[in-house]
PDB file of N, CA and C in Angstrom:
ATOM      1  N   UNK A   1       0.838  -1.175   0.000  1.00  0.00           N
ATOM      2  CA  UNK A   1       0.000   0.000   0.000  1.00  0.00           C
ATOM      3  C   UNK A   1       0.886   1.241   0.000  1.00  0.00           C
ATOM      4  N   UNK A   2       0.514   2.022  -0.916  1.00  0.00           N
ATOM      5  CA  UNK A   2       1.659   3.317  -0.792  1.00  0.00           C
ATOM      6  C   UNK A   2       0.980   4.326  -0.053  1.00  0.00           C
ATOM      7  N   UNK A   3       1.783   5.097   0.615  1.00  0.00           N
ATOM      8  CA  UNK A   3       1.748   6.021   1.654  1.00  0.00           C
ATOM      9  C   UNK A   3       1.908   7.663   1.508  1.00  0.00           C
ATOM     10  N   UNK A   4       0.756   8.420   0.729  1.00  0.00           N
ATOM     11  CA  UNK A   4       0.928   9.060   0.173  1.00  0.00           C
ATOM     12  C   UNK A   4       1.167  10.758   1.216  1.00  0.00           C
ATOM     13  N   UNK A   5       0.906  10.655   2.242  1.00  0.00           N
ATOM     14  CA  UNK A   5       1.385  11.498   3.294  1.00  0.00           C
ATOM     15  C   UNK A   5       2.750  11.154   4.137  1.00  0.00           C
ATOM     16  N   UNK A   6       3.602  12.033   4.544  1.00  0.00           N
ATOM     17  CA  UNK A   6       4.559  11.586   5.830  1.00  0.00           C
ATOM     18  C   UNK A   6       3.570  11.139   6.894  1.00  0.00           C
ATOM     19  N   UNK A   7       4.282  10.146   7.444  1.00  0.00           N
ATOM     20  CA  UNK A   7       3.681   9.597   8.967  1.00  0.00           C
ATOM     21  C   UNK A   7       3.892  10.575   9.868  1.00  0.00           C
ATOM     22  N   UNK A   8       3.341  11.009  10.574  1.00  0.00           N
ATOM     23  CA  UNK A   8       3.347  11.968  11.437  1.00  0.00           C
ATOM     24  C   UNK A   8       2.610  11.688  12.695  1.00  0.00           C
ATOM     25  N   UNK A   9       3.319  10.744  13.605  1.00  0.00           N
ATOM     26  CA  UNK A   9       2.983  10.804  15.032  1.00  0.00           C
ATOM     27  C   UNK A   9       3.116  11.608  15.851  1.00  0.00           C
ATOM     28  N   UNK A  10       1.608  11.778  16.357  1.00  0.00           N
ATOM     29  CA  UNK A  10       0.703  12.941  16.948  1.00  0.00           C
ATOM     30  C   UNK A  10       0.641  12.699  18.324  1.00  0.00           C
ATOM     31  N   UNK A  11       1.642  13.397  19.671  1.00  0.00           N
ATOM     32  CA  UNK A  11       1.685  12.893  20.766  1.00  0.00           C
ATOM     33  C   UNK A  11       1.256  13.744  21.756  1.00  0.00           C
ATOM     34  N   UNK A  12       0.256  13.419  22.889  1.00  0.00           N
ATOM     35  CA  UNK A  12      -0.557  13.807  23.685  1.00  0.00           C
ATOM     36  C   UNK A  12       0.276  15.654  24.475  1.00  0.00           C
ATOM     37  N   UNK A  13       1.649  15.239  24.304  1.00  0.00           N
ATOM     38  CA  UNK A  13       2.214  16.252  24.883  1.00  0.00           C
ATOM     39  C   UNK A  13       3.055  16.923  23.804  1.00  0.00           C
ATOM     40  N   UNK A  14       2.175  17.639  23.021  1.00  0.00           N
ATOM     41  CA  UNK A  14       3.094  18.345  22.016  1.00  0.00           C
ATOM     42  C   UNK A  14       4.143  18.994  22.423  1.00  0.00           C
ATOM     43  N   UNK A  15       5.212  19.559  21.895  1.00  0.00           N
ATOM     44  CA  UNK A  15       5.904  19.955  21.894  1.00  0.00           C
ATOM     45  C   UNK A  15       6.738  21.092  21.094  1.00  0.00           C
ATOM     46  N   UNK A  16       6.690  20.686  20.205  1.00  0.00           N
ATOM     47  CA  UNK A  16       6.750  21.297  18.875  1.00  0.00           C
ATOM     48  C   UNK A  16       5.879  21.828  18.262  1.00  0.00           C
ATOM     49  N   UNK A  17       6.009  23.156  17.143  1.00  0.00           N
ATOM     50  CA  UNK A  17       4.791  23.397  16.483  1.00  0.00           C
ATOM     51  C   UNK A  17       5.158  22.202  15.119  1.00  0.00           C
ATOM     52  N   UNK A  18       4.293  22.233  14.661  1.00  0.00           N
ATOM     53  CA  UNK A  18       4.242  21.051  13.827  1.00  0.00           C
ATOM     54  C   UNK A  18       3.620  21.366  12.046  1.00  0.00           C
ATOM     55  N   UNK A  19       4.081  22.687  11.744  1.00  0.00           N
ATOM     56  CA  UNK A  19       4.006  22.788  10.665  1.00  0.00           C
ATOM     57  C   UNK A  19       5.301  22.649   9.842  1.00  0.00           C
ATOM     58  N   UNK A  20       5.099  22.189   8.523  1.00  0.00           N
ATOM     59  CA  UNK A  20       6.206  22.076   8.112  1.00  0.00           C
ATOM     60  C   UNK A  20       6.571  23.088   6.963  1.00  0.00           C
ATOM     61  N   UNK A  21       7.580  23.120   6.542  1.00  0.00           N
ATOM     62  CA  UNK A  21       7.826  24.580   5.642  1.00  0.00           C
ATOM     63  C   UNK A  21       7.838  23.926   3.946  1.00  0.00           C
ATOM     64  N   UNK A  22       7.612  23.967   2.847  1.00  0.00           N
ATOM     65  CA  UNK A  22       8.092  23.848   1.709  1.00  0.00           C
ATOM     66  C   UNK A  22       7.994  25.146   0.751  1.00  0.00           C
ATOM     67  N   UNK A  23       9.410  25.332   0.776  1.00  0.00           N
ATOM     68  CA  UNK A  23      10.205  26.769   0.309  1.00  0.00           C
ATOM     69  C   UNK A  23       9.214  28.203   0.905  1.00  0.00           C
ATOM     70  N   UNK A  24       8.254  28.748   0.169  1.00  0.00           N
ATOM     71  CA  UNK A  24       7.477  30.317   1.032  1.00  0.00           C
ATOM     72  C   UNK A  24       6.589  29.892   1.992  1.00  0.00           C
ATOM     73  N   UNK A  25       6.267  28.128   1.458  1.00  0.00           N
ATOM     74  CA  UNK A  25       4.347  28.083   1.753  1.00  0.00           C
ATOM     75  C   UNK A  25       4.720  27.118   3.350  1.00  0.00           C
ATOM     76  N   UNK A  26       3.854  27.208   4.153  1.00  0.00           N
ATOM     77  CA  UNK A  26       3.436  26.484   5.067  1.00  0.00           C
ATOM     78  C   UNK A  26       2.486  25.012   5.454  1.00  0.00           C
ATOM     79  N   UNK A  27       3.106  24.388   5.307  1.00  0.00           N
ATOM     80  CA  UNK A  27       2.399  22.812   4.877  1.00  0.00           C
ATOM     81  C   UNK A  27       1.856  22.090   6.301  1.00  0.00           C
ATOM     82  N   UNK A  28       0.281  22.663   6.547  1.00  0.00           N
ATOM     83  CA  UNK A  28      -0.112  22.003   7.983  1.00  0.00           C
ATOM     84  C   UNK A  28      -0.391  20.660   8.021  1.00  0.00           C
ATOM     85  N   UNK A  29       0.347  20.317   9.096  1.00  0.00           N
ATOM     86  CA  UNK A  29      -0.133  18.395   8.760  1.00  0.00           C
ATOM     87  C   UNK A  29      -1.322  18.393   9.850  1.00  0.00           C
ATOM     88  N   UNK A  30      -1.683  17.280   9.147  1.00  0.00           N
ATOM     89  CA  UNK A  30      -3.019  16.484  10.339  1.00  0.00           C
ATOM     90  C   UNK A  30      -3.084  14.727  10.417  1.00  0.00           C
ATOM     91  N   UNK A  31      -3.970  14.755  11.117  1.00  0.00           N
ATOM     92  CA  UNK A  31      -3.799  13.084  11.246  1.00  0.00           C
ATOM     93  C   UNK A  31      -5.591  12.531  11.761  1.00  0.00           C
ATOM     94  N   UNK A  32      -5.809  11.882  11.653  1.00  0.00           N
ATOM     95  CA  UNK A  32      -6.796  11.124  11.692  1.00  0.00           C
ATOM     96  C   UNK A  32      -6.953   9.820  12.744  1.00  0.00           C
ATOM     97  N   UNK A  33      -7.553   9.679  13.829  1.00  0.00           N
ATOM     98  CA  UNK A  33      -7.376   7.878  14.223  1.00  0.00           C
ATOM     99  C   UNK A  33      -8.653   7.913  14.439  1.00  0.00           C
ATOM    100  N   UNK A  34      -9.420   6.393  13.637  1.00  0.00           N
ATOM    101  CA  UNK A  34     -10.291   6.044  13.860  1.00  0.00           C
ATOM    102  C   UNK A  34     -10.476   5.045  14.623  1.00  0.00           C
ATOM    103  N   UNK A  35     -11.272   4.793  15.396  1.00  0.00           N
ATOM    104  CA  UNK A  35     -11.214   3.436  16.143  1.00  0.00           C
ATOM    105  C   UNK A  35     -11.926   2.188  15.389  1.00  0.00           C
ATOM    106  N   UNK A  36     -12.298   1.907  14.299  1.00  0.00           N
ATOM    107  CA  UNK A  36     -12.919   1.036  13.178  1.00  0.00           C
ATOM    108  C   UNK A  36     -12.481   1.700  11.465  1.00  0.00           C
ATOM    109  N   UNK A  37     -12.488   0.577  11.486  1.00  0.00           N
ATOM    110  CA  UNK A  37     -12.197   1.095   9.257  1.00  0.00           C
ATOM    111  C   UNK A  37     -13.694   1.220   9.007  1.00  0.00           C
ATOM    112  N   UNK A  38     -14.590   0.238  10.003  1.00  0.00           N
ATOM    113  CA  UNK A  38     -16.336   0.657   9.745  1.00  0.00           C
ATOM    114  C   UNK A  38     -16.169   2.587   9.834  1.00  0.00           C
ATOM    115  N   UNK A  39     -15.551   3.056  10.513  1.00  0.00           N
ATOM    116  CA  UNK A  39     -15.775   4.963  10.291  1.00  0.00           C
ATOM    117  C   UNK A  39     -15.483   5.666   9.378  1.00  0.00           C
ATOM    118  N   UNK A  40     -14.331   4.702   8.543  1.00  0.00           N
ATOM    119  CA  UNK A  40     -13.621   5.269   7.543  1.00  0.00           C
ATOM    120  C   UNK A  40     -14.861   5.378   6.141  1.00  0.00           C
ATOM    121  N   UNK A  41     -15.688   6.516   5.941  1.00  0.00           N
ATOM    122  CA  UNK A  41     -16.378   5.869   4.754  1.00  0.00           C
ATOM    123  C   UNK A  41     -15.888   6.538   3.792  1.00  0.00           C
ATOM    124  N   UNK A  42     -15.147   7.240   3.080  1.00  0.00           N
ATOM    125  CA  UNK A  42     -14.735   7.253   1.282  1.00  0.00           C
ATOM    126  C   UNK A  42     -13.387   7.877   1.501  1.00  0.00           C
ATOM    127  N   UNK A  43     -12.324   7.167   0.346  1.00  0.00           N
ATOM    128  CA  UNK A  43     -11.468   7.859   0.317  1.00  0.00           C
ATOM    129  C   UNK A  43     -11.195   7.627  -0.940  1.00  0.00           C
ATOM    130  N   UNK A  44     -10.835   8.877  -1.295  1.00  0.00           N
ATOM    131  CA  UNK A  44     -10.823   8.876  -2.855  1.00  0.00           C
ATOM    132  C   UNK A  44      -9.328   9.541  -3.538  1.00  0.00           C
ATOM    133  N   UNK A  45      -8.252   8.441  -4.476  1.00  0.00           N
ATOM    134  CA  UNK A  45      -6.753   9.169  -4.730  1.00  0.00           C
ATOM    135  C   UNK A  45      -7.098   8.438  -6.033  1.00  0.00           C
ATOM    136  N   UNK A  46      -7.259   9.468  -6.804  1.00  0.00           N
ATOM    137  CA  UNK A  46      -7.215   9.483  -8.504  1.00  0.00           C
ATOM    138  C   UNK A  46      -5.590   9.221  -8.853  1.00  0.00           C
ATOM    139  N   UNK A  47      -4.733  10.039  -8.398  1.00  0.00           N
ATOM    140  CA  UNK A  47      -3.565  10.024  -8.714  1.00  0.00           C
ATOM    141  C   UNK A  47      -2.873  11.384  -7.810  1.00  0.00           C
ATOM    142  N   UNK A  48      -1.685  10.932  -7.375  1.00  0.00           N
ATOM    143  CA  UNK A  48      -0.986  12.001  -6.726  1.00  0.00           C
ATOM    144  C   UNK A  48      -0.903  13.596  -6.674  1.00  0.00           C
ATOM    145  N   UNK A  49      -1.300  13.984  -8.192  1.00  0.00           N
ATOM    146  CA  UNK A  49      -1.353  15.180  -8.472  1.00  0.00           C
ATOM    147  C   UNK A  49      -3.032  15.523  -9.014  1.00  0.00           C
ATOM    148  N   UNK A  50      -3.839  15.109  -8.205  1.00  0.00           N
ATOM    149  CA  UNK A  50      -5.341  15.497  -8.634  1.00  0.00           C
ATOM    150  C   UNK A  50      -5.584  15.464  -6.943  1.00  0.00           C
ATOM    151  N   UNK A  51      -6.416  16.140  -6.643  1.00  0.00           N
ATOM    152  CA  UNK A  51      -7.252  16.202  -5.477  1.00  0.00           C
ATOM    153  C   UNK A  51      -7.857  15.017  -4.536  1.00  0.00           C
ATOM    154  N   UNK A  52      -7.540  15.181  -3.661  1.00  0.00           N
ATOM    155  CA  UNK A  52      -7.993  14.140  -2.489  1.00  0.00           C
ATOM    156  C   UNK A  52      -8.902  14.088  -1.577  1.00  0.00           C
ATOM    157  N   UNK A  53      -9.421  12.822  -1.213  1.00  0.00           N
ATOM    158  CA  UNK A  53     -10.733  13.021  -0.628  1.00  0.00           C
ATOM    159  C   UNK A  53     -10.173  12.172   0.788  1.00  0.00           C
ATOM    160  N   UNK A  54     -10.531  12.844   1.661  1.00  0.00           N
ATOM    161  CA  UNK A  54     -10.421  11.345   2.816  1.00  0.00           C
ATOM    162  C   UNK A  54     -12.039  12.170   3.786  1.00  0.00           C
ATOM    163  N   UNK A  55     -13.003  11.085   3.884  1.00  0.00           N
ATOM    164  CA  UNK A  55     -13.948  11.301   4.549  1.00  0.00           C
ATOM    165  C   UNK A  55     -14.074  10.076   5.565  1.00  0.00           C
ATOM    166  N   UNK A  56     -14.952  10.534   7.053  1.00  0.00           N
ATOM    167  CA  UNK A  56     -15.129   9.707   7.761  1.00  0.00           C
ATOM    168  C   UNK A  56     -15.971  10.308   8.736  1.00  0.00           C
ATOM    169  N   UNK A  57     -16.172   9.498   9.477  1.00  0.00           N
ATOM    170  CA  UNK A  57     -16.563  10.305  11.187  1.00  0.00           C
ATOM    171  C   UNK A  57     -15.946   9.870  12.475  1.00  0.00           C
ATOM    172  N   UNK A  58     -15.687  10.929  13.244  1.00  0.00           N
ATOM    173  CA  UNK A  58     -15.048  10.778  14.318  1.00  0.00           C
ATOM    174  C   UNK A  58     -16.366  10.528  15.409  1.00  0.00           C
ATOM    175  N   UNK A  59     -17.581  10.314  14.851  1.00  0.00           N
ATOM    176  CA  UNK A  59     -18.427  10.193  15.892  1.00  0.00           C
ATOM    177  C   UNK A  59     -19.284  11.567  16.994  1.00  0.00           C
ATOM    178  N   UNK A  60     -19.904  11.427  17.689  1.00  0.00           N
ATOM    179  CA  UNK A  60     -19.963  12.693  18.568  1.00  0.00           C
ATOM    180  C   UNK A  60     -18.806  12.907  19.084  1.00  0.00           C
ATOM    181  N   UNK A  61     -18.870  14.630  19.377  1.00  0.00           N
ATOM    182  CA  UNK A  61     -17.764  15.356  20.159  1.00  0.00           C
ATOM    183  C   UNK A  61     -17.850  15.276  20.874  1.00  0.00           C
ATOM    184  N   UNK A  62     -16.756  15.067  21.678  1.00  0.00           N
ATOM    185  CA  UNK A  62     -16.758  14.655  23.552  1.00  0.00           C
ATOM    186  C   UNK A  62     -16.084  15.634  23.510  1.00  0.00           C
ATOM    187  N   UNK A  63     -14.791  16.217  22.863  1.00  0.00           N
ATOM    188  CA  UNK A  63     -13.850  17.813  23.240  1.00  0.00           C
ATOM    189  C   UNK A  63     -13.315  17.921  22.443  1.00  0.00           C
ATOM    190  N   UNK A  64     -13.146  19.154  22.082  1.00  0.00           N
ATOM    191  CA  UNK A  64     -12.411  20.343  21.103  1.00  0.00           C
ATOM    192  C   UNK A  64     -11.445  20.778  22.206  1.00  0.00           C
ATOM    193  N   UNK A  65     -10.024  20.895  21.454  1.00  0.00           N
ATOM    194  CA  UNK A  65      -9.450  21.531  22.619  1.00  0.00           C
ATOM    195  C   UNK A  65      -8.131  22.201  21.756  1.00  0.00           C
ATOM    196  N   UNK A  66      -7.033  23.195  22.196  1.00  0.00           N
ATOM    197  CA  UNK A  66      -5.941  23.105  21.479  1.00  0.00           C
ATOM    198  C   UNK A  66      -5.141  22.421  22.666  1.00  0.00           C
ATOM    199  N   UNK A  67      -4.082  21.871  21.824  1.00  0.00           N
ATOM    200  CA  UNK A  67      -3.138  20.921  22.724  1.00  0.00           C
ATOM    201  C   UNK A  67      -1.765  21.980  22.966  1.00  0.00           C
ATOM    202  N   UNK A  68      -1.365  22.479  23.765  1.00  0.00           N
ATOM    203  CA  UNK A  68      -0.467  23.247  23.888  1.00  0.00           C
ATOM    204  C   UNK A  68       0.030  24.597  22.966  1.00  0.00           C
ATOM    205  N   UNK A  69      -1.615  24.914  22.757  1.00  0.00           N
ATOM    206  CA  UNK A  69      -1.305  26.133  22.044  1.00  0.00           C
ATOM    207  C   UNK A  69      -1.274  26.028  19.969  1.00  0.00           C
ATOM    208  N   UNK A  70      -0.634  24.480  19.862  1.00  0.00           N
ATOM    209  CA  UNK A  70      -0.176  24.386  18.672  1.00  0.00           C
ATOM    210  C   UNK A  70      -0.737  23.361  17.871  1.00  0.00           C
ATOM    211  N   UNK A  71      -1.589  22.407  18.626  1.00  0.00           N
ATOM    212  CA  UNK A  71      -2.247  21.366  17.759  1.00  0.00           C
ATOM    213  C   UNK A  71      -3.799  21.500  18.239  1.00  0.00           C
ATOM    214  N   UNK A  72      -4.880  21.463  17.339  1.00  0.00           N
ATOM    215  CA  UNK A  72      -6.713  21.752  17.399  1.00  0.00           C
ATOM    216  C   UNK A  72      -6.540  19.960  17.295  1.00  0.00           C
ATOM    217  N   UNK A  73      -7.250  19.540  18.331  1.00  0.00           N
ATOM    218  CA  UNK A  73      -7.225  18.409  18.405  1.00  0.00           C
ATOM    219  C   UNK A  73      -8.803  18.175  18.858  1.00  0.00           C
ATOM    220  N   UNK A  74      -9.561  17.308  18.109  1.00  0.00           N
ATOM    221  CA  UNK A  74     -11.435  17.222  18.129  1.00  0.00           C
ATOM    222  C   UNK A  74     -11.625  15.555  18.244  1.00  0.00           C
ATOM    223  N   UNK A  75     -12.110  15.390  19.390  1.00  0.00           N
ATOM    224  CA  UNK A  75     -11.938  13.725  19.868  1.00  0.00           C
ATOM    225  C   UNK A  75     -13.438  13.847  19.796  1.00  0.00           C
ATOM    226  N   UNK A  76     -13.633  12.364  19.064  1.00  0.00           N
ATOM    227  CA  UNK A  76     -15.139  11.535  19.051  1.00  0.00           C
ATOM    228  C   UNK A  76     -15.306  10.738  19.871  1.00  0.00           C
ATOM    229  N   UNK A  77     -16.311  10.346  19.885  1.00  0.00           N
ATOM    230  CA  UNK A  77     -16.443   8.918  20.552  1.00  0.00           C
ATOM    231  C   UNK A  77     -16.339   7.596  19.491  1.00  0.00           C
ATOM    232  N   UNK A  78     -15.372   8.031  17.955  1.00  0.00           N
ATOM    233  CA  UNK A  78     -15.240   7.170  17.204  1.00  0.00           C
ATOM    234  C   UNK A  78     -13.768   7.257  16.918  1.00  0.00           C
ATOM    235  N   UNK A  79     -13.586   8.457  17.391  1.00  0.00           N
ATOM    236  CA  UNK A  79     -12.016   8.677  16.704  1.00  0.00           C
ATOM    237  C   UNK A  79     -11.222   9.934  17.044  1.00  0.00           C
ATOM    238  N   UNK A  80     -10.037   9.999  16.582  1.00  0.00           N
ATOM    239  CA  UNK A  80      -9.918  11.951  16.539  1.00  0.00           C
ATOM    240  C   UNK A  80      -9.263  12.525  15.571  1.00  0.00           C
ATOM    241  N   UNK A  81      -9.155  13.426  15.222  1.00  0.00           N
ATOM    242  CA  UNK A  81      -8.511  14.436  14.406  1.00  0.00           C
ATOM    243  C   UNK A  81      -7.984  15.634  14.804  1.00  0.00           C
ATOM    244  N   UNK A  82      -6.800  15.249  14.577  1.00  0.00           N
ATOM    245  CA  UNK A  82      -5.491  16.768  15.370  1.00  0.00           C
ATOM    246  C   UNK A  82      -5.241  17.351  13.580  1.00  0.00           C
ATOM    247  N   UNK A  83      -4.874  18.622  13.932  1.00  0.00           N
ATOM    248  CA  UNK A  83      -4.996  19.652  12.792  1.00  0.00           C
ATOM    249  C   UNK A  83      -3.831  20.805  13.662  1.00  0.00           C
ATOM    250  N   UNK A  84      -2.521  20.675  12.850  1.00  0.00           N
ATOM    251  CA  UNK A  84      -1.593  21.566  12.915  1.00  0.00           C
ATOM    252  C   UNK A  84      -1.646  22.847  13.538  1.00  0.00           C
ATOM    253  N   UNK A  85      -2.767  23.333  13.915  1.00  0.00           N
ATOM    254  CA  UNK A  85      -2.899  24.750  14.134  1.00  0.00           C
ATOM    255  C   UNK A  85      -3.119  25.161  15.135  1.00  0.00           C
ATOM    256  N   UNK A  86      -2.546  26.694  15.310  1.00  0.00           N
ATOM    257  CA  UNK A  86      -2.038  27.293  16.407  1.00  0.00           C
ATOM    258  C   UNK A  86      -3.411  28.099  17.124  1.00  0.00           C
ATOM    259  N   UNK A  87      -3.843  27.853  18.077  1.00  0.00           N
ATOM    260  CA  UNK A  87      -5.065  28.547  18.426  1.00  0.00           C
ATOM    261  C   UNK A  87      -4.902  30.951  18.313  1.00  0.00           C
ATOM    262  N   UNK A  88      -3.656  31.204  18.071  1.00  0.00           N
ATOM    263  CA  UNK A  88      -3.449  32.193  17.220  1.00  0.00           C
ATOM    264  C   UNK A  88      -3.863  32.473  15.998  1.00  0.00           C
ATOM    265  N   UNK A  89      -3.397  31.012  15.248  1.00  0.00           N
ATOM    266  CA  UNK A  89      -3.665  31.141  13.377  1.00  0.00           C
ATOM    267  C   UNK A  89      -5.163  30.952  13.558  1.00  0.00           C
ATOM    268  N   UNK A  90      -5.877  30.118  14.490  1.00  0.00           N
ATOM    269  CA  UNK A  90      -7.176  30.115  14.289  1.00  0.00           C
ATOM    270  C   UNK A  90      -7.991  31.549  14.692  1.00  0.00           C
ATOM    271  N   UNK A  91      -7.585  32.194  15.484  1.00  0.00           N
ATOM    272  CA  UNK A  91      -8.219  33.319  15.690  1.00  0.00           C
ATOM    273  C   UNK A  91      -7.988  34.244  14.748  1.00  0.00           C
ATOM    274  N   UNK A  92      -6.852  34.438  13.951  1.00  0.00           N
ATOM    275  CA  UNK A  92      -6.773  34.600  12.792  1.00  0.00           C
ATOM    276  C   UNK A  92      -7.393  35.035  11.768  1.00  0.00           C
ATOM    277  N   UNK A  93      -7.650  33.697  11.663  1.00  0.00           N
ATOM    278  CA  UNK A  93      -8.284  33.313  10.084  1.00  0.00           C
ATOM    279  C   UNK A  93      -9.743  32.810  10.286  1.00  0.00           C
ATOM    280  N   UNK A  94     -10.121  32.886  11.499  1.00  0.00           N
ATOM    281  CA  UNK A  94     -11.491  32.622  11.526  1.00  0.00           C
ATOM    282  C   UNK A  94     -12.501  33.850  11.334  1.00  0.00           C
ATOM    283  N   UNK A  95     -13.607  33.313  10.414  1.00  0.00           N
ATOM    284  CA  UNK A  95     -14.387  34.135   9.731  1.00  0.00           C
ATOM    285  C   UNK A  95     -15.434  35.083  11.307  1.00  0.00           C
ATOM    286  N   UNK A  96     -15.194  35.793  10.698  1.00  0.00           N
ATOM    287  CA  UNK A  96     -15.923  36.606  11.455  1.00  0.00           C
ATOM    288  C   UNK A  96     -17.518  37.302  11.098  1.00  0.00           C
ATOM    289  N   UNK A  97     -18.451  36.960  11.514  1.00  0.00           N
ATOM    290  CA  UNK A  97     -19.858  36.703  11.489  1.00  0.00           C
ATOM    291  C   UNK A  97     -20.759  37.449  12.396  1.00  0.00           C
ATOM    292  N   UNK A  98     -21.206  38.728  11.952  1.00  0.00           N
ATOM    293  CA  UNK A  98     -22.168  39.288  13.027  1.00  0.00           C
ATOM    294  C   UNK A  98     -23.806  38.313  12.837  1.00  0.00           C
ATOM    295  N   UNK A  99     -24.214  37.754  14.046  1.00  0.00           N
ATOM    296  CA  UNK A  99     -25.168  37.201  14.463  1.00  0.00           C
ATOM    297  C   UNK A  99     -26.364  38.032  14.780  1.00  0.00           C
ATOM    298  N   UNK A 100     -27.334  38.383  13.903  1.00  0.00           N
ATOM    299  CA  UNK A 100     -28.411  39.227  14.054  1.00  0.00           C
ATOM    300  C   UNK A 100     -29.938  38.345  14.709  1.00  0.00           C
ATOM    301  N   UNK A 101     -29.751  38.842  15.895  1.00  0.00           N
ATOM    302  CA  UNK A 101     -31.433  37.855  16.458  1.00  0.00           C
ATOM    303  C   UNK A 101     -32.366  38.274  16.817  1.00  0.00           C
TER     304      UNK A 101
END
């Protein structure tokens, strides 16, 4: 089976920020653990240089949290998904939305 991402073990006590650099751009890694391949439902690799699909569910949210500032880490009760980012870059770049009620 070819391995079309670096492995990137994702550890409870980050340490590091965990983006990686290629030449200007900023390359955020993430990672995925499901607790069944039953969660895993489509993943789709046409070929290396066309667009990628990886879908699934992590189940209900039990916690959203950032892990030391530097990893958004969203645990299911099926699985979790850590996402490179700095609870800075998320405040960031998060859309900002006036709520009219």
């Amino acid at each position: 089976m070819k391995q079309y991402l670096p492995s990137m073990p994702f550890e409870r006590s980050v340490s590091v920020k965990m983006a990686r650099e290629k030449g200007a751009q900023v390359r955020r890694v993430f990672s995925v653990e499901l607790d069944s391949g039953d969660d895993l439902l489509k993943v789709n690799i046409p070929n290396r240089s066309q667009r990628i699909m990886v879908e699934g569910t992590i189940g209900a949210l039990k916690r959203a949290e950032f892990v030391e500032d530097a990893v958004l880490e969203l645990v299911g009760t099926n699985g979790t998904l850590r996402v490179d980012l700095s609870r800075d870059d998320f405040v960031k770049h998060a859309r900002k939305e006036v709520v009219q009620g």
